[in-house]
N, C-alpha and C. Protein backbone atom coordinates (compact mmCIF):
# COMPACT_ATOMS: atom_id res chain seq x y z
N UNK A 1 40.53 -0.72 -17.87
CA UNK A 1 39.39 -1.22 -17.12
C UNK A 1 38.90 -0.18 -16.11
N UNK A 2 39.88 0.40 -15.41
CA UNK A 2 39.22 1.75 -14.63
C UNK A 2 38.98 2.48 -14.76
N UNK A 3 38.82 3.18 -15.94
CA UNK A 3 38.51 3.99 -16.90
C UNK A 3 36.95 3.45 -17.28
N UNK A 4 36.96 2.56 -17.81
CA UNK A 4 35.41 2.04 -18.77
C UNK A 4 34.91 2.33 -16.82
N UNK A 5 35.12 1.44 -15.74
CA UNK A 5 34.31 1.41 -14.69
C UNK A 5 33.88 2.96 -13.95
N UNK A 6 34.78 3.26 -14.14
CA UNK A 6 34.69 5.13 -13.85
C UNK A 6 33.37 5.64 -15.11
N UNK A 7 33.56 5.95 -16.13
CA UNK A 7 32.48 5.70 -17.32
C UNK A 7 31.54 5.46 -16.72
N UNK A 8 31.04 3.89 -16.36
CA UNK A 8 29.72 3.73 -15.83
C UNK A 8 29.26 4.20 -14.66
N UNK A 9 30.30 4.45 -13.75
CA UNK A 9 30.00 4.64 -12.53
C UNK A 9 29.31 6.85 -12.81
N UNK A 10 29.69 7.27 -14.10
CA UNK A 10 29.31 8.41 -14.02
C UNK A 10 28.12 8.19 -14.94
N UNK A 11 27.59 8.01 -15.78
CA UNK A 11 26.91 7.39 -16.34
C UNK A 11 26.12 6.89 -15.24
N UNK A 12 25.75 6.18 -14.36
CA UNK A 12 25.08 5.40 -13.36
C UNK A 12 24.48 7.27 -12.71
N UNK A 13 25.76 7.77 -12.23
CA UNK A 13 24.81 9.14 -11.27
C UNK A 13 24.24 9.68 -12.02
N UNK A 14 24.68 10.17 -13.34
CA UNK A 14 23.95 11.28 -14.16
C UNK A 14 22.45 10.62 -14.50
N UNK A 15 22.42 9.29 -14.73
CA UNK A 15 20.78 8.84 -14.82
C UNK A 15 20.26 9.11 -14.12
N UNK A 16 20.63 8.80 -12.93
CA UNK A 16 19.88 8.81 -11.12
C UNK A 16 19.24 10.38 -11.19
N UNK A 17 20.50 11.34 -11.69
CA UNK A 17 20.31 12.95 -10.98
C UNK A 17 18.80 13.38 -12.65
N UNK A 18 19.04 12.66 -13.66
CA UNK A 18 18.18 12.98 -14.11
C UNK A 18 16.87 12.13 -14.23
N UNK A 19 17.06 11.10 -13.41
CA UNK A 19 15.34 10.50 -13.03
C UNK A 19 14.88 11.09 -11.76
N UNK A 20 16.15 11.53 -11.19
CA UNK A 20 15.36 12.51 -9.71
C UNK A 20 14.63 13.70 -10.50
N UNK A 21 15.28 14.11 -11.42
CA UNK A 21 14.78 15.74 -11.79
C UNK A 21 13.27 15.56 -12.98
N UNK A 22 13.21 14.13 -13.46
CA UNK A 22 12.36 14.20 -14.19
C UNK A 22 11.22 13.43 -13.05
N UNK A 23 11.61 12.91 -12.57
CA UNK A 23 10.51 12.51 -11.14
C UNK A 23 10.04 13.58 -10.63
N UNK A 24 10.15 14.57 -10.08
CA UNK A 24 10.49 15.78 -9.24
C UNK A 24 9.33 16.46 -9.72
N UNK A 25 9.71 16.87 -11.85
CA UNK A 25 8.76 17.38 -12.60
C UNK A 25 7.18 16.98 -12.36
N UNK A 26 7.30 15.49 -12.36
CA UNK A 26 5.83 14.53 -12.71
C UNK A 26 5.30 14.53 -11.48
N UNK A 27 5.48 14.94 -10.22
CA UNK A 27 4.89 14.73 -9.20
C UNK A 27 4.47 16.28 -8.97
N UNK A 28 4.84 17.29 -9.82
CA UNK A 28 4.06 18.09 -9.53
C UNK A 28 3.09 18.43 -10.58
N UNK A 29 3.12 17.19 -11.51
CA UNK A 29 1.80 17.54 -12.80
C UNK A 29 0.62 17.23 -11.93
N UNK A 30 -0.16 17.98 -12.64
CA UNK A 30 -1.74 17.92 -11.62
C UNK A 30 -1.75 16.27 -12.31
N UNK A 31 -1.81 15.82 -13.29
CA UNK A 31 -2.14 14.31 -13.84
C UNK A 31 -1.43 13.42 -12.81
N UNK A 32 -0.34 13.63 -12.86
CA UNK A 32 0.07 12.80 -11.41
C UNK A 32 -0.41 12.79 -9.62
N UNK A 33 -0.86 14.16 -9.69
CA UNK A 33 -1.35 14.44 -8.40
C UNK A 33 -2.82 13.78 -8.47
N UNK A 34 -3.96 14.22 -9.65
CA UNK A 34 -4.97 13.11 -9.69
C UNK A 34 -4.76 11.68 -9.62
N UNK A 35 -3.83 11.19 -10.31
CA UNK A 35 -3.89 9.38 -10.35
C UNK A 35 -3.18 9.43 -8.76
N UNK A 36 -2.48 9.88 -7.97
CA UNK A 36 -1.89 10.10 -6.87
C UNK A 36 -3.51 9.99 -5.68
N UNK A 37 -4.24 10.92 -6.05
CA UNK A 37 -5.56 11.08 -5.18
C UNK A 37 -6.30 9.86 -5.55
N UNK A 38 -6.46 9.37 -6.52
CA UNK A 38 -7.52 8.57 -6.54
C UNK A 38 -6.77 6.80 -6.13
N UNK A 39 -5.21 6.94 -6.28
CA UNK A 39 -5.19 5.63 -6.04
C UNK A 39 -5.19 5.55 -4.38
N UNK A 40 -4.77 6.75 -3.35
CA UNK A 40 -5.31 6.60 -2.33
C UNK A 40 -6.40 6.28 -2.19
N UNK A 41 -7.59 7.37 -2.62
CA UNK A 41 -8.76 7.14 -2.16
C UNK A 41 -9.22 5.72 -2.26
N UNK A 42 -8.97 5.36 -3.98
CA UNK A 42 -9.07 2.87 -3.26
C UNK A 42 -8.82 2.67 -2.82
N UNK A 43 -7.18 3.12 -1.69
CA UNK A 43 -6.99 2.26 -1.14
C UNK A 43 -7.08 2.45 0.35
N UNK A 44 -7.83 3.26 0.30
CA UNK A 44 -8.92 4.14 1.78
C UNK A 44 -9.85 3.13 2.04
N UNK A 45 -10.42 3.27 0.62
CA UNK A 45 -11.92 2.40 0.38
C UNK A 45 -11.54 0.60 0.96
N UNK A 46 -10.25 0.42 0.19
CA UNK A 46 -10.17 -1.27 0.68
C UNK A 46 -10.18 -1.41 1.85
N UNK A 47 -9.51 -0.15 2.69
CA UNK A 47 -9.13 -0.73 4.34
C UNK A 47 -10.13 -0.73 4.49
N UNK A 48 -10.79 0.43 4.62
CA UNK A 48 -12.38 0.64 5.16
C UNK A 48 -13.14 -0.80 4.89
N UNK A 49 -13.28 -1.18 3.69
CA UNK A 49 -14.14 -2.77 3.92
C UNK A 49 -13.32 -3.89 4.13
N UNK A 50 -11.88 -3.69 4.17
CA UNK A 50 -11.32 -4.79 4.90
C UNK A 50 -11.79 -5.10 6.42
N UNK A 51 -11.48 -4.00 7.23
CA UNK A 51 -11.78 -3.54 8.41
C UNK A 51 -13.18 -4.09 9.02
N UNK A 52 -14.16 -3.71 7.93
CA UNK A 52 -15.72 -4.08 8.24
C UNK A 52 -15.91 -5.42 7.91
N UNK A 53 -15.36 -5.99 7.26
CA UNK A 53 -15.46 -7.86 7.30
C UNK A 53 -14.57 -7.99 8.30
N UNK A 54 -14.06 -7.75 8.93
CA UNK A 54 -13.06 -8.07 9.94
C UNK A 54 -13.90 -8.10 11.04
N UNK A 55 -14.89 -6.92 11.62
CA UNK A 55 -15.71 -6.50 12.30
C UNK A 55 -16.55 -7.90 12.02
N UNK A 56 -17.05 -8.19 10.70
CA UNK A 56 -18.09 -9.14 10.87
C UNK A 56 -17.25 -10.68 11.24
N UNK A 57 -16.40 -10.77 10.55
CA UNK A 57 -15.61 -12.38 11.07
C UNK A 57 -16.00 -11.87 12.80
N UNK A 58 -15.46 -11.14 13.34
CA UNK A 58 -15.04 -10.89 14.85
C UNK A 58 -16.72 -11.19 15.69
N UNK A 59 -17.29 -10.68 14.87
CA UNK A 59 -19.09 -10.60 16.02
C UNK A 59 -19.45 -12.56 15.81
N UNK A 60 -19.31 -12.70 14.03
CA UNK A 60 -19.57 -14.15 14.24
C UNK A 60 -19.22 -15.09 14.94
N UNK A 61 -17.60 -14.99 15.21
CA UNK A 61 -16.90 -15.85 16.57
C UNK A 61 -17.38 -15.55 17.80
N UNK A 62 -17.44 -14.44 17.85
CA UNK A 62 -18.18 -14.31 19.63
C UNK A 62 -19.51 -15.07 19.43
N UNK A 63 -20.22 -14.79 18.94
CA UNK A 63 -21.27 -15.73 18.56
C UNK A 63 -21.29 -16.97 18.45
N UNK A 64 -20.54 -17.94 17.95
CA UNK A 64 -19.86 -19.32 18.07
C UNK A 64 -19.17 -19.31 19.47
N UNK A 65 -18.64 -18.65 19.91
CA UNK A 65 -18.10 -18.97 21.12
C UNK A 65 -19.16 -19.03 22.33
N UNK A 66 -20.24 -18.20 21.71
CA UNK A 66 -21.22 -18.10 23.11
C UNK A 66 -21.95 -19.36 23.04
N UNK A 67 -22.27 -20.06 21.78
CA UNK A 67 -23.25 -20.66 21.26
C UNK A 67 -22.79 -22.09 22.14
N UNK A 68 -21.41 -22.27 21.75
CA UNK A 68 -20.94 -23.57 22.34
C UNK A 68 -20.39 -23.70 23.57
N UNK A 69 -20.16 -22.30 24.62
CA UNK A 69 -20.11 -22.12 25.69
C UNK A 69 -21.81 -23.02 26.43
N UNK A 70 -22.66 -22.04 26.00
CA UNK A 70 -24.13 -22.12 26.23
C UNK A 70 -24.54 -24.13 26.04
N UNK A 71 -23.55 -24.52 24.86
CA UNK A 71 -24.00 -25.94 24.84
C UNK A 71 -23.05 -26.71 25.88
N UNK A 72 -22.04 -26.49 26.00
CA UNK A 72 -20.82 -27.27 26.94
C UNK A 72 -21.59 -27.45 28.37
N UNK A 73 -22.29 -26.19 28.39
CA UNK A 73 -22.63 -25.95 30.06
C UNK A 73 -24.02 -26.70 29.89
N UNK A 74 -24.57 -27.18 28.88
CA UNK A 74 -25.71 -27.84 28.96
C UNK A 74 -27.12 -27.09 28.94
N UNK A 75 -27.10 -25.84 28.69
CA UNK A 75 -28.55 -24.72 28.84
C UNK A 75 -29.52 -25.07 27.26
């Protein structure tokens, strides 16, 4: 039994050391560095219009808040 577990347990690193080394490869293919650039750049793009509906929720509440300030006080 400590034998077969020894087995896997080397078996287990040697995958690791060769998905590090084949990882390693692919991150310096330009194909990876493009899909790398562009899935930032969406997800640049999402904050950016997350951000700007955020901006708009935020002006509409001040706006509701003034609206029913303005009615509470009776103007």
């Amino acid at each position: 039994m400590k034998s077969f577990l020894r087995n896997v347990a080397l078996l287990s690193f040697t995958g690791g050391v060769a998905a590090a080394v084949a990882g390693a490869k692919l991150l310096k293919s330009d194909k990876a560095r493009q899909l790398a650039v562009k899935t930032l750049a969406t997800g640049m793009k999402a904050k950016d219009d997350a951000m700007a509906a955020l901006e708009t929720i935020r002006e509409d509440a001040k706006d509701l808040c003034y609206e029913a300030k303005k009615q509470k006080d009776g103007e």
